[in-house]
PDB file of N, CA and C in Angstrom:
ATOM      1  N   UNK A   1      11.911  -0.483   8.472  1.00  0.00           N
ATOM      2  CA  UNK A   1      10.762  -1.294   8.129  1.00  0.00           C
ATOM      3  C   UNK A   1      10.298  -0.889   6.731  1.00  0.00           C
ATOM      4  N   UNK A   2      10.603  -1.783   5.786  1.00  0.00           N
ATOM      5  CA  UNK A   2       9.150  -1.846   4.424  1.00  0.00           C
ATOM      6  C   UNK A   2       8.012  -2.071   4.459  1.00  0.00           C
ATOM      7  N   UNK A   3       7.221  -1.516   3.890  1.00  0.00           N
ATOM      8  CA  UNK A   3       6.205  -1.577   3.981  1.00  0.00           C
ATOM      9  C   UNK A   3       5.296  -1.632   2.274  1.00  0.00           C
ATOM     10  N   UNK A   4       4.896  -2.216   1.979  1.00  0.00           N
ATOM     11  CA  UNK A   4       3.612  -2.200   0.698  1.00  0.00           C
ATOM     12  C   UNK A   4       3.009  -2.097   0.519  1.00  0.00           C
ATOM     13  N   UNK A   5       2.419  -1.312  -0.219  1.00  0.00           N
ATOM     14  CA  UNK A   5       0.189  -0.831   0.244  1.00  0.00           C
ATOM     15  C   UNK A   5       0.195  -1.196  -1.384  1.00  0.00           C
ATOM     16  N   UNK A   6      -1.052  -1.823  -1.550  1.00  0.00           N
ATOM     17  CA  UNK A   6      -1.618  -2.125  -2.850  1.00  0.00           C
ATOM     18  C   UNK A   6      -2.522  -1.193  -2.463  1.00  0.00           C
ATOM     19  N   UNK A   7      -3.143  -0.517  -3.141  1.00  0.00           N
ATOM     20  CA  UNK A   7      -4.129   0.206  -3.296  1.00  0.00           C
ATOM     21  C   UNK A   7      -4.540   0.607  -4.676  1.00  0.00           C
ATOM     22  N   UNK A   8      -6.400   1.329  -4.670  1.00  0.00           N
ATOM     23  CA  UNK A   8      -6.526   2.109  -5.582  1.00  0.00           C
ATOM     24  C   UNK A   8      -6.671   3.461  -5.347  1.00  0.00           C
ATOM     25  N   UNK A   9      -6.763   4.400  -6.533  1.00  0.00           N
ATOM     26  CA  UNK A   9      -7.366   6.036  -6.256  1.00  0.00           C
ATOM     27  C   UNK A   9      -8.594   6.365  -5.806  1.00  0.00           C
ATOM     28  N   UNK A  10      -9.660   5.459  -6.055  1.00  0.00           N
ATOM     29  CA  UNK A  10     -11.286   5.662  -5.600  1.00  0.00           C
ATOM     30  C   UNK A  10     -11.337   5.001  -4.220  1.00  0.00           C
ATOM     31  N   UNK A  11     -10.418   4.697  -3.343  1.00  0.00           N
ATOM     32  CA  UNK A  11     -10.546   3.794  -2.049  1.00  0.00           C
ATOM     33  C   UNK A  11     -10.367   4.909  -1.233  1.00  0.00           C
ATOM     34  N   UNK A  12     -10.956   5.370  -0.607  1.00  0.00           N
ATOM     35  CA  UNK A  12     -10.804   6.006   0.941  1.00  0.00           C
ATOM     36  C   UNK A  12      -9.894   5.224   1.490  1.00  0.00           C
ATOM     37  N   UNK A  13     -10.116   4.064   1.779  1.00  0.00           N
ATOM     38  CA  UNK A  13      -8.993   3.207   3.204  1.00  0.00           C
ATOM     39  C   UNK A  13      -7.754   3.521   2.496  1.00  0.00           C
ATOM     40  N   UNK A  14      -7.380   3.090   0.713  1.00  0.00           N
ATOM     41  CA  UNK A  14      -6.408   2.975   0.680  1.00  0.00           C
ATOM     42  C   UNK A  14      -5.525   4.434   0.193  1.00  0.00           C
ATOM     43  N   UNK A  15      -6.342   5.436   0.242  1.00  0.00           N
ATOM     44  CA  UNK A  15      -5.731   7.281  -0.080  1.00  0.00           C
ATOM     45  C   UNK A  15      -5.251   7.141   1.754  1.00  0.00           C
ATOM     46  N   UNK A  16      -6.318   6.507   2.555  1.00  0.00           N
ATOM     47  CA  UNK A  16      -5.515   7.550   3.904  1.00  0.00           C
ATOM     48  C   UNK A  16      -4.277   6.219   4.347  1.00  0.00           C
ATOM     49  N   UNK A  17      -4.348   4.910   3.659  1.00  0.00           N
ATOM     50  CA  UNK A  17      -3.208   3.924   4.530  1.00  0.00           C
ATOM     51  C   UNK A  17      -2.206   4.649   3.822  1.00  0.00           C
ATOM     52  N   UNK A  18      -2.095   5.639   2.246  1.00  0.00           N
ATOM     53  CA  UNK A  18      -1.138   5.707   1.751  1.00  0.00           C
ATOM     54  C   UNK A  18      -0.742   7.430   2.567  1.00  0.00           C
ATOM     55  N   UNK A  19      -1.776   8.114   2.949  1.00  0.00           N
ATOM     56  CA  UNK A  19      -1.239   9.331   3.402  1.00  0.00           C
ATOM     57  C   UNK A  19      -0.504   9.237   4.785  1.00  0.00           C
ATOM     58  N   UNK A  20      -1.359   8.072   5.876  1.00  0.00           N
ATOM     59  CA  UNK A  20      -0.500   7.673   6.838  1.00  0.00           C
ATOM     60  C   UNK A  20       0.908   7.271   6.847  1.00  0.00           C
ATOM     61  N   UNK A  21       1.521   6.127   5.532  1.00  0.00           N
ATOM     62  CA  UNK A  21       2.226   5.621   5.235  1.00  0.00           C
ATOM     63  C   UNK A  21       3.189   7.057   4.814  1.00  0.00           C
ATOM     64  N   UNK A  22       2.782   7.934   4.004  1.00  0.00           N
ATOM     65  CA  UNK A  22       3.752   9.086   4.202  1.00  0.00           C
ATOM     66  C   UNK A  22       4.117   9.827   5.036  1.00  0.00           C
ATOM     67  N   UNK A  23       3.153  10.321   6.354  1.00  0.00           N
ATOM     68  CA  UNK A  23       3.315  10.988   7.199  1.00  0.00           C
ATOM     69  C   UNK A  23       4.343  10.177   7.831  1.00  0.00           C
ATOM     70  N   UNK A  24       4.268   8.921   8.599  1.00  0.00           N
ATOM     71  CA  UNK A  24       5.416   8.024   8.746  1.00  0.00           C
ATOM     72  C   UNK A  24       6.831   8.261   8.245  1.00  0.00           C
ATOM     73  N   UNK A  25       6.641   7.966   7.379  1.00  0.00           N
ATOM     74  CA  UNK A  25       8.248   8.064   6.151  1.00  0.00           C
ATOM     75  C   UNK A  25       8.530   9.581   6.530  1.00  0.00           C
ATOM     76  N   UNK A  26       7.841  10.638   6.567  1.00  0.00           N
ATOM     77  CA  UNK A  26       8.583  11.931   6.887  1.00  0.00           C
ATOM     78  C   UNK A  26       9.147  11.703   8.252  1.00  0.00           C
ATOM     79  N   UNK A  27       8.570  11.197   9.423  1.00  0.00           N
ATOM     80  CA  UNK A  27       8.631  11.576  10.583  1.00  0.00           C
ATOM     81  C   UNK A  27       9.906  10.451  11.517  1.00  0.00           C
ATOM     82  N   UNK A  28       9.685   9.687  10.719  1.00  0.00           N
ATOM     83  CA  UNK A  28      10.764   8.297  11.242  1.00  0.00           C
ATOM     84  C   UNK A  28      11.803   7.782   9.993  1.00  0.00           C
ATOM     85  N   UNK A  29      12.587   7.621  10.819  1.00  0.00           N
ATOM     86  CA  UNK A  29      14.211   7.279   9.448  1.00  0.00           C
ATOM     87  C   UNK A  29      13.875   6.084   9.493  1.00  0.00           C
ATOM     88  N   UNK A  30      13.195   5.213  10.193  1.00  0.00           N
ATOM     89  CA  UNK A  30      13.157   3.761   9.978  1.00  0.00           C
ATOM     90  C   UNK A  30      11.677   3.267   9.220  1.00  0.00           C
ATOM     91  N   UNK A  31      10.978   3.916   8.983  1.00  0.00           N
ATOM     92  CA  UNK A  31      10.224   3.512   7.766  1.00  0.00           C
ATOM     93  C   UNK A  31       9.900   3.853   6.770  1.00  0.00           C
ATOM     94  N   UNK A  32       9.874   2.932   6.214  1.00  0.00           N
ATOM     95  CA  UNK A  32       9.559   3.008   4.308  1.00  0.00           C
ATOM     96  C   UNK A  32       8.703   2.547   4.077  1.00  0.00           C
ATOM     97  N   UNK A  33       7.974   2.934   2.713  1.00  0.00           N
ATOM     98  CA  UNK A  33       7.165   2.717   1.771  1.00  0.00           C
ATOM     99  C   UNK A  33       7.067   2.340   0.523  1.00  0.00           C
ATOM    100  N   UNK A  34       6.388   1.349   0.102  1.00  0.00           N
ATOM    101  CA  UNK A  34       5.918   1.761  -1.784  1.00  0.00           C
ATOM    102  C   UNK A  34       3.978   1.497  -1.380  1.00  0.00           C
ATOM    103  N   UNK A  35       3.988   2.085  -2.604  1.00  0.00           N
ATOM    104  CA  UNK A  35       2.840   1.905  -2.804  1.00  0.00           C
ATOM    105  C   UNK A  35       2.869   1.794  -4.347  1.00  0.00           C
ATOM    106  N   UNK A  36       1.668   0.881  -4.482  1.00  0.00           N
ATOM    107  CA  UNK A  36       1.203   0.078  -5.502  1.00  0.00           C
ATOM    108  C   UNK A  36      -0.205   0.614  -5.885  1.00  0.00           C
ATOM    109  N   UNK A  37      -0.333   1.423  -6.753  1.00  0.00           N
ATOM    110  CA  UNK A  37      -1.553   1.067  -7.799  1.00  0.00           C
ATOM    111  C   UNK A  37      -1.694   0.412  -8.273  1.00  0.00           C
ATOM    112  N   UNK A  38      -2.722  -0.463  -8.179  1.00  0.00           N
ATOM    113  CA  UNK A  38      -3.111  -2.140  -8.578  1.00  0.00           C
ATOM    114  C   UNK A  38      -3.750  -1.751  -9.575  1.00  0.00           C
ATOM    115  N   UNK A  39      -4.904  -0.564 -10.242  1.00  0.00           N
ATOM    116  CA  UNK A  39      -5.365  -0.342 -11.618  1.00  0.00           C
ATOM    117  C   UNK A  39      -4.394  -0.300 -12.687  1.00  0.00           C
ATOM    118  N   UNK A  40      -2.944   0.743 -11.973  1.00  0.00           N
ATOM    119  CA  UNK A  40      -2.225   0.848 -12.800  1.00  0.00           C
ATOM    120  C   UNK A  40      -1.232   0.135 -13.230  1.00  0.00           C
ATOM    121  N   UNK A  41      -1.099  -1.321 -12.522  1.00  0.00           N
ATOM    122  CA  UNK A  41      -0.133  -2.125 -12.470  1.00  0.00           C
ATOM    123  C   UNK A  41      -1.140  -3.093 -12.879  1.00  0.00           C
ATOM    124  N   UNK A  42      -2.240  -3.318 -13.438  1.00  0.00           N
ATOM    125  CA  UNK A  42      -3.267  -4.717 -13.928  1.00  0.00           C
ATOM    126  C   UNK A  42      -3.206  -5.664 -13.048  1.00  0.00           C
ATOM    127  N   UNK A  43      -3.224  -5.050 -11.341  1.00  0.00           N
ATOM    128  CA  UNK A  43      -3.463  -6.367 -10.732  1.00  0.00           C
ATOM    129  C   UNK A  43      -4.578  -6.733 -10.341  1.00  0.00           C
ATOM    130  N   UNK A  44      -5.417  -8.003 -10.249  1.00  0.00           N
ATOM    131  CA  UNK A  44      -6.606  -7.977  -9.755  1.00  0.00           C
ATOM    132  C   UNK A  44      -6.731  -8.096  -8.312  1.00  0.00           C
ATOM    133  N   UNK A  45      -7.850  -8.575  -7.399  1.00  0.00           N
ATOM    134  CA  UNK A  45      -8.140  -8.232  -6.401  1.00  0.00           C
ATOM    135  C   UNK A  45      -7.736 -10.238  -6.362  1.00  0.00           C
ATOM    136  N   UNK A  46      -8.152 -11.127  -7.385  1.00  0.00           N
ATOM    137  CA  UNK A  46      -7.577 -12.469  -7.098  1.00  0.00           C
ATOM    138  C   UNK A  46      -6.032 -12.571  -6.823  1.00  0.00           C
ATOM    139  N   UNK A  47      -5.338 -11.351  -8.057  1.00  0.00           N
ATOM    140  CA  UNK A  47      -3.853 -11.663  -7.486  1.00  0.00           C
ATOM    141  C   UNK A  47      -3.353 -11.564  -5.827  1.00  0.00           C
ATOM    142  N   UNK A  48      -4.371  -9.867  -5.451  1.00  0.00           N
ATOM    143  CA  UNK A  48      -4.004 -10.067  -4.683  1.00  0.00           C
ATOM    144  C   UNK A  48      -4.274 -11.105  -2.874  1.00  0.00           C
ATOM    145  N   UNK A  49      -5.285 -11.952  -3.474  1.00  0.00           N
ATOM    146  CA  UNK A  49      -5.913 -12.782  -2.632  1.00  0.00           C
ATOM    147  C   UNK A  49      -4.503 -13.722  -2.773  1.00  0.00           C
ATOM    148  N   UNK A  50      -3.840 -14.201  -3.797  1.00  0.00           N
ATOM    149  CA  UNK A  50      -2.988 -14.711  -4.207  1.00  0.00           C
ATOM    150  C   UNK A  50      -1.541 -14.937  -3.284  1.00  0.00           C
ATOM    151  N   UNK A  51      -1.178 -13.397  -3.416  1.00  0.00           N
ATOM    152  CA  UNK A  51      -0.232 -12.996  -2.256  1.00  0.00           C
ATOM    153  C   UNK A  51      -0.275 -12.505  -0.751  1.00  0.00           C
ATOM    154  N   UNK A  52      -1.323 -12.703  -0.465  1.00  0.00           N
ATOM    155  CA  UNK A  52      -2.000 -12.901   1.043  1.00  0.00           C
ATOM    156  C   UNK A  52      -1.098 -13.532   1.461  1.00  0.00           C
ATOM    157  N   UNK A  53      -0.562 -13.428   2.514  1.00  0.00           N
ATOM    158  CA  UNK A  53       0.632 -13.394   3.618  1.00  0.00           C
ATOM    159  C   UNK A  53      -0.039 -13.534   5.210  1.00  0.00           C
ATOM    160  N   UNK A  54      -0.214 -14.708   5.836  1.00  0.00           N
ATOM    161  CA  UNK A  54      -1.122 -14.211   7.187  1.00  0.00           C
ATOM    162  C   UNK A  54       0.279 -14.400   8.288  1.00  0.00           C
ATOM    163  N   UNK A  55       0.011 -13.805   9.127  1.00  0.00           N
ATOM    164  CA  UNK A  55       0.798 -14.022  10.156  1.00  0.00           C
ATOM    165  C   UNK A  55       0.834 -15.394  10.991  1.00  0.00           C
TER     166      UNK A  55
END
């Protein structure tokens, strides 16, 4: 499984979806990660309204 976290550094939700998202990746061969800094990549919060994906 891939997985993508947009996140920033000042977000609580998104420091622990990304520390969860590692603990994962150590513990299981079947998931992966990236993570995305959206400050550091100039994305806004419209882009990512943009690429909203609903089930």
């Amino acid at each position: 499984m891939q997985t993508v976290i947009f996140g920033r550094p000042g977000c609580p939700y998104c420091v622990r979806a990304k520390d969860l998202a590692e603990k994962l990746s150590n513990e299981r061969d079947d998931f992966q990660y990236q993570y995305v800094d959206i400050s550091c990549e100039g994305i806004t919060k419209e882009d990512l309204q943009q690429r909203q994906v609903n089930p």
